[in-house]
Protein backbone atom coordinates (compact mmCIF):
# COMPACT_ATOMS: atom_id res chain seq x y z
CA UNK A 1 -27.19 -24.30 -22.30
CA UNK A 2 -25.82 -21.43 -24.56
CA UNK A 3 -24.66 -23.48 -26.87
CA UNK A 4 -27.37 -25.63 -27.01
CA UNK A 5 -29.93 -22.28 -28.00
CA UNK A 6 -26.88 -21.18 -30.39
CA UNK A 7 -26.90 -24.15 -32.50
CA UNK A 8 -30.98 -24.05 -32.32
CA UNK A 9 -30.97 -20.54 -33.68
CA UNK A 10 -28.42 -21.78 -36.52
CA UNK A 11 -30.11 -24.80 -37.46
CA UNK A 12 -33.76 -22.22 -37.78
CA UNK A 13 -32.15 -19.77 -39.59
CA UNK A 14 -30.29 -22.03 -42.10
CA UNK A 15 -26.99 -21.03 -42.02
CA UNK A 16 -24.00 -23.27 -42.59
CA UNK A 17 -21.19 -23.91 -40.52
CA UNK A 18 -18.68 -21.88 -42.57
CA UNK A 19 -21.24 -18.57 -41.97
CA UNK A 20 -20.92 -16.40 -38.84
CA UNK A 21 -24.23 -15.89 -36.68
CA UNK A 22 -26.39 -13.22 -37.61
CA UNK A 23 -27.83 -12.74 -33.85
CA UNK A 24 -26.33 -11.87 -30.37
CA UNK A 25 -27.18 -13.71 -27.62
CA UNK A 26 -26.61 -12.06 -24.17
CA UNK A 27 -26.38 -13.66 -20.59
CA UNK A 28 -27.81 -12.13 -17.81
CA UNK A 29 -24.39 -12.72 -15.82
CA UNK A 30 -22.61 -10.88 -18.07
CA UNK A 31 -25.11 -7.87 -17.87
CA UNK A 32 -25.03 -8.43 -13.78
CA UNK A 33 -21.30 -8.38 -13.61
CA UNK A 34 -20.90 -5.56 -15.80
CA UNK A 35 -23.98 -3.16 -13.50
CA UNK A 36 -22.07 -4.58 -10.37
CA UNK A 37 -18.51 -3.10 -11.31
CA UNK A 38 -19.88 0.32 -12.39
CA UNK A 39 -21.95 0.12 -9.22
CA UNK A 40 -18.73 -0.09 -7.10
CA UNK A 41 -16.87 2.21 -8.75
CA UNK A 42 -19.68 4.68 -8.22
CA UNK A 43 -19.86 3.51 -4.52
CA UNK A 44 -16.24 4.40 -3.98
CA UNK A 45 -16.42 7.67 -6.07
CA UNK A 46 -19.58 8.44 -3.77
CA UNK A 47 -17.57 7.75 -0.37
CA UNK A 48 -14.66 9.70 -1.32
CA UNK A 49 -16.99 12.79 -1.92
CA UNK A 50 -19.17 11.99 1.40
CA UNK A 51 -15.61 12.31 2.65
CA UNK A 52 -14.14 15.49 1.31
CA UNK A 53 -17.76 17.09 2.64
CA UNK A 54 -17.09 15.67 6.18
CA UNK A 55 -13.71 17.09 6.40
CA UNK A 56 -14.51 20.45 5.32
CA UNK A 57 -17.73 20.58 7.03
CA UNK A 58 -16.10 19.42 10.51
CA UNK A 59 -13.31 22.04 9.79
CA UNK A 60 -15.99 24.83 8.91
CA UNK A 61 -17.33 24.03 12.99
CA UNK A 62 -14.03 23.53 14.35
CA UNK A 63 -13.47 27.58 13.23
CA UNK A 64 -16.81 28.57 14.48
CA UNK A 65 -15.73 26.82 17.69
CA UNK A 66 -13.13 28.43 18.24
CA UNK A 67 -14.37 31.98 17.17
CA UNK A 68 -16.98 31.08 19.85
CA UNK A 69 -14.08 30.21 21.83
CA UNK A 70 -12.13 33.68 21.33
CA UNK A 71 -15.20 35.93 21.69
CA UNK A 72 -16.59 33.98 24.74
CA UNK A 73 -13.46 33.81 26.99
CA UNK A 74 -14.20 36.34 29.21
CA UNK A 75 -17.54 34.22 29.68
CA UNK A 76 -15.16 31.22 30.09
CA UNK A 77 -12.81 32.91 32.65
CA UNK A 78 -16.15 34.35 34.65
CA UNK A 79 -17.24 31.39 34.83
CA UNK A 80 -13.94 28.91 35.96
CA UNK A 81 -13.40 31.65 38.38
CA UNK A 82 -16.62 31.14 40.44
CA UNK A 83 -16.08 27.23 40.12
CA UNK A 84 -16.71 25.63 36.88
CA UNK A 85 -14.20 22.73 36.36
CA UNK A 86 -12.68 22.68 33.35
CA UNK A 87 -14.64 19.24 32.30
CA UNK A 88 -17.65 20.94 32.60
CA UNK A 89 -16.37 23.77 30.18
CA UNK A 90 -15.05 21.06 27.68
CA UNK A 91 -18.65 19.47 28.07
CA UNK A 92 -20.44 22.86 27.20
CA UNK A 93 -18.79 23.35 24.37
CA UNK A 94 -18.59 19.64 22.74
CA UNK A 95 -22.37 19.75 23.35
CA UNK A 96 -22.21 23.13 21.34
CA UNK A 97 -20.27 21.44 18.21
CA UNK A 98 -22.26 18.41 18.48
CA UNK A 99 -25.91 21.11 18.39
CA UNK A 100 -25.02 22.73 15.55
CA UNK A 101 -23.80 18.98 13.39
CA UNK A 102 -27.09 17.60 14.66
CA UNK A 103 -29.04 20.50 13.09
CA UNK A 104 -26.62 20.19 9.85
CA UNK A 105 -27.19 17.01 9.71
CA UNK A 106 -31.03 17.12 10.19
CA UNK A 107 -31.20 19.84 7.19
CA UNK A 108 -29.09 17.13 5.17
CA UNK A 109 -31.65 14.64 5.69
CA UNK A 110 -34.35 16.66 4.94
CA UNK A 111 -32.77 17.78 1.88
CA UNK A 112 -31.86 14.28 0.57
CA UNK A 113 -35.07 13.12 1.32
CA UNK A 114 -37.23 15.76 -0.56
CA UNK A 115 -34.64 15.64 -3.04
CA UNK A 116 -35.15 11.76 -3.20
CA UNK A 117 -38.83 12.13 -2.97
CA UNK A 118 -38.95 14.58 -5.83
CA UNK A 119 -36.70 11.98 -8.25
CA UNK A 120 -38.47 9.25 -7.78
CA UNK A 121 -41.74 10.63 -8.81
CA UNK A 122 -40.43 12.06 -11.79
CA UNK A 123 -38.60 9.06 -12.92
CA UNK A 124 -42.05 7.29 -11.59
CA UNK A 125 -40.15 4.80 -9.47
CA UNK A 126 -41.11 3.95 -5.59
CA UNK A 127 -39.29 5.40 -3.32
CA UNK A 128 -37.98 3.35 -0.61
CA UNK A 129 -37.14 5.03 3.04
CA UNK A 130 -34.74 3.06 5.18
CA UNK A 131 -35.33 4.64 9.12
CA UNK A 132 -31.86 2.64 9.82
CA UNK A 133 -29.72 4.42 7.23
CA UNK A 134 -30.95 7.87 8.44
CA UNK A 135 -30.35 7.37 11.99
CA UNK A 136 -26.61 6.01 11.29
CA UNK A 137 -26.26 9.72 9.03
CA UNK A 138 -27.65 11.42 11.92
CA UNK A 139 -24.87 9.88 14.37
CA UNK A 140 -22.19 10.20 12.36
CA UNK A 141 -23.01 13.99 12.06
CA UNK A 142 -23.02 13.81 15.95
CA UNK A 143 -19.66 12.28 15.61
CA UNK A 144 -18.38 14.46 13.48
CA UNK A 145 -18.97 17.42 16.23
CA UNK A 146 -17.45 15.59 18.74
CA UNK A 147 -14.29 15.01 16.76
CA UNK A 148 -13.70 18.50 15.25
CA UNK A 149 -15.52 20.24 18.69
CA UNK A 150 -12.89 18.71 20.41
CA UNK A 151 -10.02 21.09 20.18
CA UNK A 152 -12.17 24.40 20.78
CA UNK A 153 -13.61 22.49 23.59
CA UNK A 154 -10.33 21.47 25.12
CA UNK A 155 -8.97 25.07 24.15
CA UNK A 156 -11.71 26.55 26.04
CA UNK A 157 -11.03 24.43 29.14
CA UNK A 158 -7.44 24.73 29.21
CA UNK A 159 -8.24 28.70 29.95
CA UNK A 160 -6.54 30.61 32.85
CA UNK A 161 -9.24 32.17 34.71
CA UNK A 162 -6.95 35.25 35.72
CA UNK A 163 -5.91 35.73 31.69
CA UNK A 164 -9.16 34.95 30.61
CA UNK A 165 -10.54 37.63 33.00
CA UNK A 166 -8.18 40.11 31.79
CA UNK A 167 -8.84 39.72 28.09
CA UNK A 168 -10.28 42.35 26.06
């Protein structure tokens, strides 16, 4: 087919076989292929960010975990001495780390979508909400306290009520 509108295009403009073509002719594949790879390599640079932010923003609540943790173990030892079981500790404060990723993660949401909002009116482009997408960021922010809340949480459990008592 592109050779058949190549040798139309020669044959209008009069040029001789010995002459090079004085037009470009571009195929939509080409084009395609060439937005797809730039596409993925931005998809992978994108990822390795979203990953660099998870790490240091499940690190930054695994230290205010365990700050909570430190200040609160008199709390803790109070309250395994008059019968909590340590599960029930662990539980309090996993559902601590996941609170504040939740609320992190529901500012982050908020923030991407006004930011998206705000883009695609000035580039005058629709913008397109996907509920599903949202929902998946929302639980992986819950994961994300479960897996760095962890260690406070088990810290926190593993407590001696007499030591924790005793501590200043």
């Amino acid at each position: 087919m592109q050779n058949a509108v190549i040798g139309l295009l020669r044959e209008q403009r009069l040029l001789q076989p010995s002459e090079q073509n004085d037009f470009n002719i571009v195929d939509t594949a080409q084009i395609s292929a060439a937005v797809s790879g730039s596409v993925q390599v931005l998809t992978v640079f994108l990822a390795a960010i979203a990953a660099i932010s998870l790490i240091v923003g499940g690190v930054g609540i695994m230290n205010i975990m365990l700050v909570s943790v430190t200040e609160r173990t008199r709390e803790i030892g109070i309250r395994l001495a008059i019968g909590a079981r340590s599960h029930e500790v662990r539980l309090q404060f996993l559902a601590e780390a996941v609170t504040l990723c939740c609320i992190g993660g529901a500012l982050g949401i908020a923030v991407a979508l006004g930011t998206s909002i705000a883009i695609a009116k000035a580039a005058s482009v629709p913008f397109a909400f996907d509920p599903a997408i949202n929902l998946v960021s929302f639980g992986f922010s819950a994961l994300i306290g479960i897996i760095f809340g962890y260690a406070p949480a088990q810290r926190a459990a593993a407590l001696d009520p007499i030591v924790a008592l005793r501590h200043e």
